[in-house]
PDB file of N, CA and C in Angstrom:
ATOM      1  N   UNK A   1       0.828  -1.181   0.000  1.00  0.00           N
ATOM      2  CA  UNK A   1       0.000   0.000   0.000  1.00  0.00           C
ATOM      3  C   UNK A   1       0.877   1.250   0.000  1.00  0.00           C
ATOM      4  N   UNK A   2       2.105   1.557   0.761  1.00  0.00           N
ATOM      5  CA  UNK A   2       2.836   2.464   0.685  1.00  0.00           C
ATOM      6  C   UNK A   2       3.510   2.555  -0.696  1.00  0.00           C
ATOM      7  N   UNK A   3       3.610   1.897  -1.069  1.00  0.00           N
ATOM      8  CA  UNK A   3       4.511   1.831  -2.730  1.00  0.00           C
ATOM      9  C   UNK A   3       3.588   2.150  -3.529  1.00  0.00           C
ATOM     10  N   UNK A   4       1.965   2.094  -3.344  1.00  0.00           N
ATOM     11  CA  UNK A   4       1.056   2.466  -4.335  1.00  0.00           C
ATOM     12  C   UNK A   4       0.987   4.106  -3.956  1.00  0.00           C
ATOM     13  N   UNK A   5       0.970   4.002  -2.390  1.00  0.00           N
ATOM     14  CA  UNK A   5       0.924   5.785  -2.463  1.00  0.00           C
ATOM     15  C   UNK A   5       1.680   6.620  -2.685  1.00  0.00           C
ATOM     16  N   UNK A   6       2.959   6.164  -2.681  1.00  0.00           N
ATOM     17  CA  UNK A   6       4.317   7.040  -3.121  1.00  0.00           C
ATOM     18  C   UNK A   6       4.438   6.561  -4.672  1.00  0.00           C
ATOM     19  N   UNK A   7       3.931   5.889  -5.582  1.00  0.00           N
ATOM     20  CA  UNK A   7       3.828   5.914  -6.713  1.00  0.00           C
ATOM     21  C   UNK A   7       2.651   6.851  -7.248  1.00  0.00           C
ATOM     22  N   UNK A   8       1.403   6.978  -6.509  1.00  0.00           N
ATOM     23  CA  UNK A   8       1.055   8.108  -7.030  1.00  0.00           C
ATOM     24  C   UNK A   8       1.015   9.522  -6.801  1.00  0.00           C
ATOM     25  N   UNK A   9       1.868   9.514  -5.478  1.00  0.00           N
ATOM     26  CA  UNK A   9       1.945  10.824  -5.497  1.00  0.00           C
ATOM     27  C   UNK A   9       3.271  11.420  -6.344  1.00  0.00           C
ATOM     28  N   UNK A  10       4.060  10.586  -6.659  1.00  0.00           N
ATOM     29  CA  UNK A  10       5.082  10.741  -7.756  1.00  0.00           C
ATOM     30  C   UNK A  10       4.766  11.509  -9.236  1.00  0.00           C
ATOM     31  N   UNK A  11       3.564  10.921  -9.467  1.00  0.00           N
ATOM     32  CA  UNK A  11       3.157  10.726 -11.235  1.00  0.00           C
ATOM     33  C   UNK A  11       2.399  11.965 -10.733  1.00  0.00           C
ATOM     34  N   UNK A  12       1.335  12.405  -9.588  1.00  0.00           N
ATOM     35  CA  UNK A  12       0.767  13.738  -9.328  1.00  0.00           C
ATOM     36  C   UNK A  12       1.936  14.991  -9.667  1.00  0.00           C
ATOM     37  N   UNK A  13       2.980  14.394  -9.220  1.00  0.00           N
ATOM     38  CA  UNK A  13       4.160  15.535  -9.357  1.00  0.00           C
ATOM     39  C   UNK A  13       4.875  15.757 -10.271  1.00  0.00           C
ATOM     40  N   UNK A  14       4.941  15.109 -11.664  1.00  0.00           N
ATOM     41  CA  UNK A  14       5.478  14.710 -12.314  1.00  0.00           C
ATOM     42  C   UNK A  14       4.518  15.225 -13.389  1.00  0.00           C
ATOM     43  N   UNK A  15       3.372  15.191 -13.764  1.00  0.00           N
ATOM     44  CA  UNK A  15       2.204  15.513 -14.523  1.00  0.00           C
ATOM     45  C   UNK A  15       2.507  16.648 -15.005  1.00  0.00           C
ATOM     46  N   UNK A  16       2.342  17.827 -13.393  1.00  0.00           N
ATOM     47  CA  UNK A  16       2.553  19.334 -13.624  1.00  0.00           C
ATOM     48  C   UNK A  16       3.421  19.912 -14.822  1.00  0.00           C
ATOM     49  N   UNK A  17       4.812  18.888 -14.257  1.00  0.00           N
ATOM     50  CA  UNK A  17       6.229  19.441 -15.122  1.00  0.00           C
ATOM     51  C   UNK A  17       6.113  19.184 -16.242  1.00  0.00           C
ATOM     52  N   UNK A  18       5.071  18.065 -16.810  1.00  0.00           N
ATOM     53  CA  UNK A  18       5.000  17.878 -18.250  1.00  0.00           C
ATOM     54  C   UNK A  18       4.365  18.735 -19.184  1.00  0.00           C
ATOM     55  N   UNK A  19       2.775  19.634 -18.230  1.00  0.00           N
ATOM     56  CA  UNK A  19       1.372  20.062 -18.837  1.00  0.00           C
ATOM     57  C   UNK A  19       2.113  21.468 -18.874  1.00  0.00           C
ATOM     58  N   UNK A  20       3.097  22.368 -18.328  1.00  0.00           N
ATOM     59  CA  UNK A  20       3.950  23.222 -18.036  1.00  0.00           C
ATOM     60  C   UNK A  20       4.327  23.569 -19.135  1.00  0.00           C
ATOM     61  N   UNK A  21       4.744  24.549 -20.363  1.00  0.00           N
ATOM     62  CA  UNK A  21       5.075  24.599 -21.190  1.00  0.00           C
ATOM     63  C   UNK A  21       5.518  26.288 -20.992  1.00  0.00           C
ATOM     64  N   UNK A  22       7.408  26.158 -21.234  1.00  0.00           N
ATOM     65  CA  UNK A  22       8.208  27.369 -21.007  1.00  0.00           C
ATOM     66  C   UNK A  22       8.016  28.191 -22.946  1.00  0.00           C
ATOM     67  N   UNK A  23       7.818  29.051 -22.674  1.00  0.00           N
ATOM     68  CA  UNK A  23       7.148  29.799 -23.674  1.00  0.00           C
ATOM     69  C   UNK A  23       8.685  31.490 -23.668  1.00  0.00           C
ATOM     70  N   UNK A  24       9.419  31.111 -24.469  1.00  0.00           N
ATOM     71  CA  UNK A  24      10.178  32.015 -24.629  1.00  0.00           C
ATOM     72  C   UNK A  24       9.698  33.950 -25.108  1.00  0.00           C
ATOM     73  N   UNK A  25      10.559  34.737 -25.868  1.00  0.00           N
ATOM     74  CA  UNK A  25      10.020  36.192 -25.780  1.00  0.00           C
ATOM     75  C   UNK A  25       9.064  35.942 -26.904  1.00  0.00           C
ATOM     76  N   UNK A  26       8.202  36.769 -26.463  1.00  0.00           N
ATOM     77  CA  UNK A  26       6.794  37.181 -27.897  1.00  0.00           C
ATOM     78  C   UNK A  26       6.060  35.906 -28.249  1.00  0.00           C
ATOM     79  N   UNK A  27       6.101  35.051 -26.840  1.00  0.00           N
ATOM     80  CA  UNK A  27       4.973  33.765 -26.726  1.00  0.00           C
ATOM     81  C   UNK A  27       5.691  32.736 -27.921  1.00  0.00           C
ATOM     82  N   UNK A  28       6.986  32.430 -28.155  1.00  0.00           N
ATOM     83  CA  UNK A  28       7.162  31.986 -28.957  1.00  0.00           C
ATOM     84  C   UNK A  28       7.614  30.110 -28.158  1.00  0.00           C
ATOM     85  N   UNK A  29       7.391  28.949 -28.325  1.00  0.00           N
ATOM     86  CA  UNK A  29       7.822  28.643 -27.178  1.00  0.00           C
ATOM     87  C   UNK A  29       9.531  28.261 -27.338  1.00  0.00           C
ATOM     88  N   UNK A  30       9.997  27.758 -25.656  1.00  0.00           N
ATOM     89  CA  UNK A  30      11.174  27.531 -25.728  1.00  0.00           C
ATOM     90  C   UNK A  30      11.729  25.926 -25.707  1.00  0.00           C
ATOM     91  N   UNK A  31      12.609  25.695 -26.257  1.00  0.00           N
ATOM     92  CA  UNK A  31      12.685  24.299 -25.658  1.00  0.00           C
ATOM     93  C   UNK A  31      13.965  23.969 -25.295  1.00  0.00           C
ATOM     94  N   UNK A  32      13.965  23.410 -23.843  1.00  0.00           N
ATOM     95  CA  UNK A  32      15.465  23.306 -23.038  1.00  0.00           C
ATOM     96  C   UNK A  32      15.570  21.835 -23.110  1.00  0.00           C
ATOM     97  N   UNK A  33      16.871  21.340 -23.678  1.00  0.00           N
ATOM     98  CA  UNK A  33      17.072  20.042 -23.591  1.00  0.00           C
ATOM     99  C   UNK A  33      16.661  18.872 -22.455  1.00  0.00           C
ATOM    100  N   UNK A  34      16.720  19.528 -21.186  1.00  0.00           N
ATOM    101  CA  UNK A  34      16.657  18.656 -20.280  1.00  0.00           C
ATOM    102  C   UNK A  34      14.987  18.928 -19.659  1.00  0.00           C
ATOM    103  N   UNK A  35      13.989  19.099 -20.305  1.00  0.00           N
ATOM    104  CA  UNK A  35      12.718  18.701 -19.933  1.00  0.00           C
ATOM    105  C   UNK A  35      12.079  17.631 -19.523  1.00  0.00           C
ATOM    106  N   UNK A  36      12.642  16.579 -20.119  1.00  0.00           N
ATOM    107  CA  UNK A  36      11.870  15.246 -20.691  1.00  0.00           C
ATOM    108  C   UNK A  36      12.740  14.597 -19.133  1.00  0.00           C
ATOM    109  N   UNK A  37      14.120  15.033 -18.645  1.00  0.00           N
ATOM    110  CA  UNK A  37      15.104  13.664 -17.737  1.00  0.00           C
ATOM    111  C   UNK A  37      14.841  13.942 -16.413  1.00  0.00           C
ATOM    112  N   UNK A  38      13.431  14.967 -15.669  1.00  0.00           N
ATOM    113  CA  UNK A  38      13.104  14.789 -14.643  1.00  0.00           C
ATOM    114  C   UNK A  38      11.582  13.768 -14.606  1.00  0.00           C
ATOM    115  N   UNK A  39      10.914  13.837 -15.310  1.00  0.00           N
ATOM    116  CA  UNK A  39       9.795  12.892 -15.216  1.00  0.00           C
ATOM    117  C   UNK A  39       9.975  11.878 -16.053  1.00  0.00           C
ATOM    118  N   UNK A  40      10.945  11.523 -16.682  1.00  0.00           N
ATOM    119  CA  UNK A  40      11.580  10.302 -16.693  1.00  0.00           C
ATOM    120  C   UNK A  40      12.131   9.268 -15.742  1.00  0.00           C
ATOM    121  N   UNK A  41      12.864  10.221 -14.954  1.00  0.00           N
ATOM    122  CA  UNK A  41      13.650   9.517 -13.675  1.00  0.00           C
ATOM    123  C   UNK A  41      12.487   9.097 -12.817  1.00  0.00           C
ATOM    124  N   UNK A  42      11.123   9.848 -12.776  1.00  0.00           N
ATOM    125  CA  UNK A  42      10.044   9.595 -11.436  1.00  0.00           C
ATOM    126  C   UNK A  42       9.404   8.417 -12.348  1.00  0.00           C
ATOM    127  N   UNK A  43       9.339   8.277 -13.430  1.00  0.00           N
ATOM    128  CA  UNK A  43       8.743   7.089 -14.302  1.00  0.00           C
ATOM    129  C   UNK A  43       9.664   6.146 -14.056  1.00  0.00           C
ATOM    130  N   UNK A  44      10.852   6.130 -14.132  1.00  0.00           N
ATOM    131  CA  UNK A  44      11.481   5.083 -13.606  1.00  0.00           C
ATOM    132  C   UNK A  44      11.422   4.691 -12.687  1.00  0.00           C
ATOM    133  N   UNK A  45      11.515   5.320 -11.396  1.00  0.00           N
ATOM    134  CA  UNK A  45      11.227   5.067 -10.196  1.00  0.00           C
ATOM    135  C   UNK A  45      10.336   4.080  -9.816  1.00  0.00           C
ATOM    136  N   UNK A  46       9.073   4.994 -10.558  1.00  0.00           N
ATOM    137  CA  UNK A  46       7.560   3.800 -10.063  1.00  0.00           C
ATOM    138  C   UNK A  46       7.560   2.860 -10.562  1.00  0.00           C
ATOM    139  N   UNK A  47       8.252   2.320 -12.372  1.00  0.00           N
ATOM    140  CA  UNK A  47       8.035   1.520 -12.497  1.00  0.00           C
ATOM    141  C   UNK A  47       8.719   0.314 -11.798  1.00  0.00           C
ATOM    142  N   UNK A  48      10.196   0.785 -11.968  1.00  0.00           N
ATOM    143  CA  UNK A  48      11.047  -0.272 -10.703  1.00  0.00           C
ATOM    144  C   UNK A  48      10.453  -0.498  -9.313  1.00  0.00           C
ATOM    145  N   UNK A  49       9.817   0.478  -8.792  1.00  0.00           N
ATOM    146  CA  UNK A  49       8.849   0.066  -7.558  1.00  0.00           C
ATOM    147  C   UNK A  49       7.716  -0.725  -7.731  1.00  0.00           C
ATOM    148  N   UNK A  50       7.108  -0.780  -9.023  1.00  0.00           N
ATOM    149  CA  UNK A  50       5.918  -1.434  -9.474  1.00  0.00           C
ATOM    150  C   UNK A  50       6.677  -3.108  -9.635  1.00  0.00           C
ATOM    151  N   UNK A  51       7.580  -3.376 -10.156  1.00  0.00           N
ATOM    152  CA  UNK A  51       7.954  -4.343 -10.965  1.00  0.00           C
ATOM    153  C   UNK A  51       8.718  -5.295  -9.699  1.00  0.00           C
ATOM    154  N   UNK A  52       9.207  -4.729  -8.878  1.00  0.00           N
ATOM    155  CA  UNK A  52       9.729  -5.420  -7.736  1.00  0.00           C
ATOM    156  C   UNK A  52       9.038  -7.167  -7.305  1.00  0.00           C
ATOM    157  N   UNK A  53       9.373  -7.928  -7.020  1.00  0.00           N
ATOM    158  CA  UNK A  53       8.415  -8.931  -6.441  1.00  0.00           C
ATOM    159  C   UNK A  53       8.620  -8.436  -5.078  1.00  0.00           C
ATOM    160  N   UNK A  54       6.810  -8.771  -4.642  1.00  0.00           N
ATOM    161  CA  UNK A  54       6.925  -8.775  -3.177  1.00  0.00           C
ATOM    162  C   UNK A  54       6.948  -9.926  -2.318  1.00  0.00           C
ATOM    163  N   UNK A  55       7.446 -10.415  -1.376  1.00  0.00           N
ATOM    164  CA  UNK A  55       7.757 -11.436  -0.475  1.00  0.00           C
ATOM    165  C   UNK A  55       6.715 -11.163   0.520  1.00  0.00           C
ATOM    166  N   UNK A  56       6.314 -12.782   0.555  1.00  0.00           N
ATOM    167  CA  UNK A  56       5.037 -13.009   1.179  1.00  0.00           C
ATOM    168  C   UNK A  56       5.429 -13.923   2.092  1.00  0.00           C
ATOM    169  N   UNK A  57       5.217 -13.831   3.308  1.00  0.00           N
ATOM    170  CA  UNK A  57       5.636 -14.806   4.055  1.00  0.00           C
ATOM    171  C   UNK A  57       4.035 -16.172   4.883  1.00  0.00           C
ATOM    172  N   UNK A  58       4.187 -16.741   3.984  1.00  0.00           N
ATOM    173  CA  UNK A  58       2.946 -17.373   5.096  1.00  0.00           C
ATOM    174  C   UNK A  58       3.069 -18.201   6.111  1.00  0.00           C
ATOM    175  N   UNK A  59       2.683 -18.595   6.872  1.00  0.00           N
ATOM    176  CA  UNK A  59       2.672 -19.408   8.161  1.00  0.00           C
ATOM    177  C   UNK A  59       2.426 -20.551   7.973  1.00  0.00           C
ATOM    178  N   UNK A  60       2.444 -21.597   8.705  1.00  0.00           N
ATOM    179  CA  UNK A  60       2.485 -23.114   7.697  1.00  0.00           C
ATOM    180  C   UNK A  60       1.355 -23.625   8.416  1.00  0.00           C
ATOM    181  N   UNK A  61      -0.015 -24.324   7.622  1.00  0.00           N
ATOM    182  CA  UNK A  61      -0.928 -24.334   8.694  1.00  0.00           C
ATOM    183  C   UNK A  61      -0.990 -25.760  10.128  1.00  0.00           C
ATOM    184  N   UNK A  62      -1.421 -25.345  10.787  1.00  0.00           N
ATOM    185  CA  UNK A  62      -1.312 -26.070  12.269  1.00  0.00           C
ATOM    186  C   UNK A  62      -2.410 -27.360  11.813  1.00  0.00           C
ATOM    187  N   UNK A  63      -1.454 -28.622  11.974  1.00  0.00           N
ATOM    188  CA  UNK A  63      -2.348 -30.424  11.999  1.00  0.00           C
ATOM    189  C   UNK A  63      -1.996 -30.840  12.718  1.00  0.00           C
ATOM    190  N   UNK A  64      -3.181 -30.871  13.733  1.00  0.00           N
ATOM    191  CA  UNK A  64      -3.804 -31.668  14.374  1.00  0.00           C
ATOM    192  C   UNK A  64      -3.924 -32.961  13.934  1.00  0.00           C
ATOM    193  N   UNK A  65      -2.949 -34.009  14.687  1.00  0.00           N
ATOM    194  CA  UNK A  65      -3.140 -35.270  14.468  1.00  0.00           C
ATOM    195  C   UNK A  65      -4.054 -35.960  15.486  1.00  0.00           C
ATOM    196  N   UNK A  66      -5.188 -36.734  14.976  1.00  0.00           N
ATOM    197  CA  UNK A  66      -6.211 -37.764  16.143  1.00  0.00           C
ATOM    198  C   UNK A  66      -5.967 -38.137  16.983  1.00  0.00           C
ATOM    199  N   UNK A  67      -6.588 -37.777  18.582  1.00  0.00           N
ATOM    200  CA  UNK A  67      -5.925 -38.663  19.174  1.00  0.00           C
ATOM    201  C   UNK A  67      -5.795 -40.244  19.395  1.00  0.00           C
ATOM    202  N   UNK A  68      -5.222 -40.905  19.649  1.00  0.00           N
ATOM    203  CA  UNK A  68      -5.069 -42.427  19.242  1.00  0.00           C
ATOM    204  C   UNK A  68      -6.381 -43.754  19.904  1.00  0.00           C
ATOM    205  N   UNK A  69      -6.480 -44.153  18.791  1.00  0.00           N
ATOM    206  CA  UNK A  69      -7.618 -44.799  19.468  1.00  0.00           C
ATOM    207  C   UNK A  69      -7.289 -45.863  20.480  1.00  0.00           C
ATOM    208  N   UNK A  70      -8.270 -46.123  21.526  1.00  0.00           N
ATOM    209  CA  UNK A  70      -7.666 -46.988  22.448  1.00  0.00           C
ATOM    210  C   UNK A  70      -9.221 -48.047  22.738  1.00  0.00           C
ATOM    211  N   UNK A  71      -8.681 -49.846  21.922  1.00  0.00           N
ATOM    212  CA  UNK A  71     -10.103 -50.365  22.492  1.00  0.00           C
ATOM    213  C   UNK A  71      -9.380 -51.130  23.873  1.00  0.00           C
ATOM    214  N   UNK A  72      -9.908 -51.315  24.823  1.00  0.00           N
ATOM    215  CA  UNK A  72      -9.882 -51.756  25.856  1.00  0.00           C
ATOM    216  C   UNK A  72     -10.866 -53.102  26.123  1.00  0.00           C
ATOM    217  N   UNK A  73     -10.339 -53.803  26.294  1.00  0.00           N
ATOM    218  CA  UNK A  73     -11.194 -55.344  26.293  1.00  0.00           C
ATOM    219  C   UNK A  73     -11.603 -55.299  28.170  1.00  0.00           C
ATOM    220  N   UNK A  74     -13.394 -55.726  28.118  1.00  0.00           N
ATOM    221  CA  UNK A  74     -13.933 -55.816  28.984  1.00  0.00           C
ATOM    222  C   UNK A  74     -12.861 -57.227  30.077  1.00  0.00           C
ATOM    223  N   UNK A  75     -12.643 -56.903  31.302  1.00  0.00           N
ATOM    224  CA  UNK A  75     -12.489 -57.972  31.762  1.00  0.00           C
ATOM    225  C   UNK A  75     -13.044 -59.401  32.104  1.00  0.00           C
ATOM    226  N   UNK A  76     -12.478 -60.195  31.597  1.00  0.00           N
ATOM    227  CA  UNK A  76     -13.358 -61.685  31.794  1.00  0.00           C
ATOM    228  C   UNK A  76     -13.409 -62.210  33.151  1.00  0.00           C
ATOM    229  N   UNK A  77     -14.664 -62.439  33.882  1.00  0.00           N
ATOM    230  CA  UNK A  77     -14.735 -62.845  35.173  1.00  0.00           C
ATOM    231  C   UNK A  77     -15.316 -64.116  35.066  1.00  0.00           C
ATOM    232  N   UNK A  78     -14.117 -64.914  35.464  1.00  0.00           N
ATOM    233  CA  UNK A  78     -14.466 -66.688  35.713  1.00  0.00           C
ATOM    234  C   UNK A  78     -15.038 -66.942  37.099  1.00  0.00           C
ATOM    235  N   UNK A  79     -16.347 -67.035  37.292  1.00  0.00           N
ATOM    236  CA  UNK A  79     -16.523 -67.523  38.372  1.00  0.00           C
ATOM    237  C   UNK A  79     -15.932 -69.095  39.156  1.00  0.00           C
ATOM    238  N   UNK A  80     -15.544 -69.089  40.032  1.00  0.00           N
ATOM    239  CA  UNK A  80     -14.920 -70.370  40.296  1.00  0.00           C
ATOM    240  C   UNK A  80     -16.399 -71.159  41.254  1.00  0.00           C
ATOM    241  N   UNK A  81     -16.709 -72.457  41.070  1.00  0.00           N
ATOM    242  CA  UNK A  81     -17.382 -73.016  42.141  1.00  0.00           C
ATOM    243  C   UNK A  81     -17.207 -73.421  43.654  1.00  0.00           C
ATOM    244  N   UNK A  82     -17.203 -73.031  44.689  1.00  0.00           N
ATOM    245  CA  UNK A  82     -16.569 -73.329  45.687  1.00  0.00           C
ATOM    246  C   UNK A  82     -17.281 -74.485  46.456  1.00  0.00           C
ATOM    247  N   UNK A  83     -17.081 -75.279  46.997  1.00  0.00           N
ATOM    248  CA  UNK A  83     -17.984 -76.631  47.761  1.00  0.00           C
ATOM    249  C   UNK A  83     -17.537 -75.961  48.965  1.00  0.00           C
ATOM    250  N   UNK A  84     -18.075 -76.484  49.915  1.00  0.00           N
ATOM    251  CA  UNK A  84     -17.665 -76.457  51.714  1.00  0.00           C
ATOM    252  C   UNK A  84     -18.257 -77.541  52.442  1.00  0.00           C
ATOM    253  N   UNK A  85     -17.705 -78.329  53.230  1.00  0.00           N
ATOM    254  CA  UNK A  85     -18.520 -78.647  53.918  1.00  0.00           C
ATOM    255  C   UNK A  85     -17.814 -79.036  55.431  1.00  0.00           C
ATOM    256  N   UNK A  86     -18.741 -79.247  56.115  1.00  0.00           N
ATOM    257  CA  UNK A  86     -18.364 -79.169  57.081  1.00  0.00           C
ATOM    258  C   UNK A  86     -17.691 -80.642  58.015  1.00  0.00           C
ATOM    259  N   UNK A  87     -16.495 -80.800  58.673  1.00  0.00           N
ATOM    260  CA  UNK A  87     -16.411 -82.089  59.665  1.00  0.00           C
ATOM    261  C   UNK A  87     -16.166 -81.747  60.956  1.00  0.00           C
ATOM    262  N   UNK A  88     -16.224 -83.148  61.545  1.00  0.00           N
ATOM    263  CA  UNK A  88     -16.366 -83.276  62.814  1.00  0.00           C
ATOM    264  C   UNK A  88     -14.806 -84.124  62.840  1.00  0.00           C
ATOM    265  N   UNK A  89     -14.034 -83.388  63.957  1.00  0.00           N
ATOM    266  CA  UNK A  89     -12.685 -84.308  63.743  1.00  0.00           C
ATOM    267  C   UNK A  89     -12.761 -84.645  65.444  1.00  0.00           C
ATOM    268  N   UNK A  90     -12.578 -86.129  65.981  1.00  0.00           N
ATOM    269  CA  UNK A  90     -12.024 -86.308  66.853  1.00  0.00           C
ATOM    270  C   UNK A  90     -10.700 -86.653  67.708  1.00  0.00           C
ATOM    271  N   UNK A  91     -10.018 -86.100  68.600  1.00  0.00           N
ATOM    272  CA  UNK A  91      -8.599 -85.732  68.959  1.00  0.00           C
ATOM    273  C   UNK A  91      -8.128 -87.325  69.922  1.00  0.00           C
ATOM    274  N   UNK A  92      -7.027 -87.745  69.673  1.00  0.00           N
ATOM    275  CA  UNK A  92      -7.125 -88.757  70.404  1.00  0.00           C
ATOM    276  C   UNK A  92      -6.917 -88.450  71.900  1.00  0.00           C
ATOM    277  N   UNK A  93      -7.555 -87.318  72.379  1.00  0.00           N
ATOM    278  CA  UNK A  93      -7.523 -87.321  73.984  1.00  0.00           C
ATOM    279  C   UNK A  93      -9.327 -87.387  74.072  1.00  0.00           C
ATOM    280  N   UNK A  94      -9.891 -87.894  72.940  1.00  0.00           N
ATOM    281  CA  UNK A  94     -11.184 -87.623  73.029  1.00  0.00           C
ATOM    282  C   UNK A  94     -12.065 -86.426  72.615  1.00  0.00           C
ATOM    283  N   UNK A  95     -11.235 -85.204  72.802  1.00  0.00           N
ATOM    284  CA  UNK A  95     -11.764 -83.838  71.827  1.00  0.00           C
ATOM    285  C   UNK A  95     -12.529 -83.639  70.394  1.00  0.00           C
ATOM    286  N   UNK A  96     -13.490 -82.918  70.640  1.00  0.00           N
ATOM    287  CA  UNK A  96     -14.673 -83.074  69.037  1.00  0.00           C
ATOM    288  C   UNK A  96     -14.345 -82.067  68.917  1.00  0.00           C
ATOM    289  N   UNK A  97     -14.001 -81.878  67.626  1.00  0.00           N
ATOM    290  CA  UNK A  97     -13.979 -80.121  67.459  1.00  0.00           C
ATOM    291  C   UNK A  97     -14.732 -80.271  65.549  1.00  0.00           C
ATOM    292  N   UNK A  98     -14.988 -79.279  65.297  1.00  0.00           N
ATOM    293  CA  UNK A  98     -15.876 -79.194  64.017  1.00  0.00           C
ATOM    294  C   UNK A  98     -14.670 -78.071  63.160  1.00  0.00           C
ATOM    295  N   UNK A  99     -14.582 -78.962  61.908  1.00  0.00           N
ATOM    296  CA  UNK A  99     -13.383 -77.995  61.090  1.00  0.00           C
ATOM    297  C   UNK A  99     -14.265 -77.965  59.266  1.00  0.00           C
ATOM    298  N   UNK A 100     -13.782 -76.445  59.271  1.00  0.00           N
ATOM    299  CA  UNK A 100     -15.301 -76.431  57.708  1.00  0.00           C
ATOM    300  C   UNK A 100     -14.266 -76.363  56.822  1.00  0.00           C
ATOM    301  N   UNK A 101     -13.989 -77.389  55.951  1.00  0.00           N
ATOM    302  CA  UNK A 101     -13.030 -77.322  54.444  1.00  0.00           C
ATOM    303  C   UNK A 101     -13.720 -77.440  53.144  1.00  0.00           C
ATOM    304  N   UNK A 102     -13.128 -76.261  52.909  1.00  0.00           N
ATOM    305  CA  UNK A 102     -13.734 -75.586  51.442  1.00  0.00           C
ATOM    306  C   UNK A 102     -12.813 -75.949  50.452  1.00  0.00           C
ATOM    307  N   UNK A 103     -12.903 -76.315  48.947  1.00  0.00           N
ATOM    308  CA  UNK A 103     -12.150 -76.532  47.744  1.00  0.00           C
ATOM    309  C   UNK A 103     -12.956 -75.656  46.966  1.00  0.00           C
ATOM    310  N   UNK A 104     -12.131 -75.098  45.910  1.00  0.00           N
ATOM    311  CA  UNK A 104     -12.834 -74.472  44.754  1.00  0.00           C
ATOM    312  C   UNK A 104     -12.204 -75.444  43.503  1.00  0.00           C
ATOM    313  N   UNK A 105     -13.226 -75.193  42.548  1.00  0.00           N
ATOM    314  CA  UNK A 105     -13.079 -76.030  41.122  1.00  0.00           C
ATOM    315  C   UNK A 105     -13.163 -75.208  40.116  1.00  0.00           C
TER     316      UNK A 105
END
């Protein structure tokens, strides 16, 4: 945008010196060699400012990778069968005592 506005305020300034016409004695006009090598040089200017490449810088865009899938296997619950039952053990001093033995399968 600045290179467009200093290019035209260049050619605004540059216009004048052209539409300007030096008119020597008894309206006759004059012509000085070096008319034409100031709004030449501002034509050069803009166009080398026009013609420039401009550098663009872009940003590289942001990916998001998924987060990872996760299956998780339900735990398997084996029930076991347990029996119990109960005895009667006698001690050889004569003692009964009751002992409960359980197995699982």
């Amino acid at each position: 945008m600045k290179r467009l506005i200093t290019a035209v305020a260049l050619v605004a300034l540059s216009v004048p010196a052209m539409a300007q016409h030096y008119h020597g004695p008894h309206g006759v006009p004059f012509v000085r060699a070096g008319n034409w090598v100031g709004p030449a040089l501002i034509g050069g200017v803009v166009g080398y400012a026009l013609a420039q490449p401009r550098v663009v810088y872009a940003q590289p865009p942001v990916v998001y990778a998924p987060p990872p899938v996760v299956y998780q296997q339900a735990p398997v619950i084996v029930q076991q069968q347990q029996w119990c039952e109960t005895r009667v053990i006698n001690d050889q001093n004569g003692v009964q005592r009751t002992a409960q033995v359980c197995w699982y399968q």
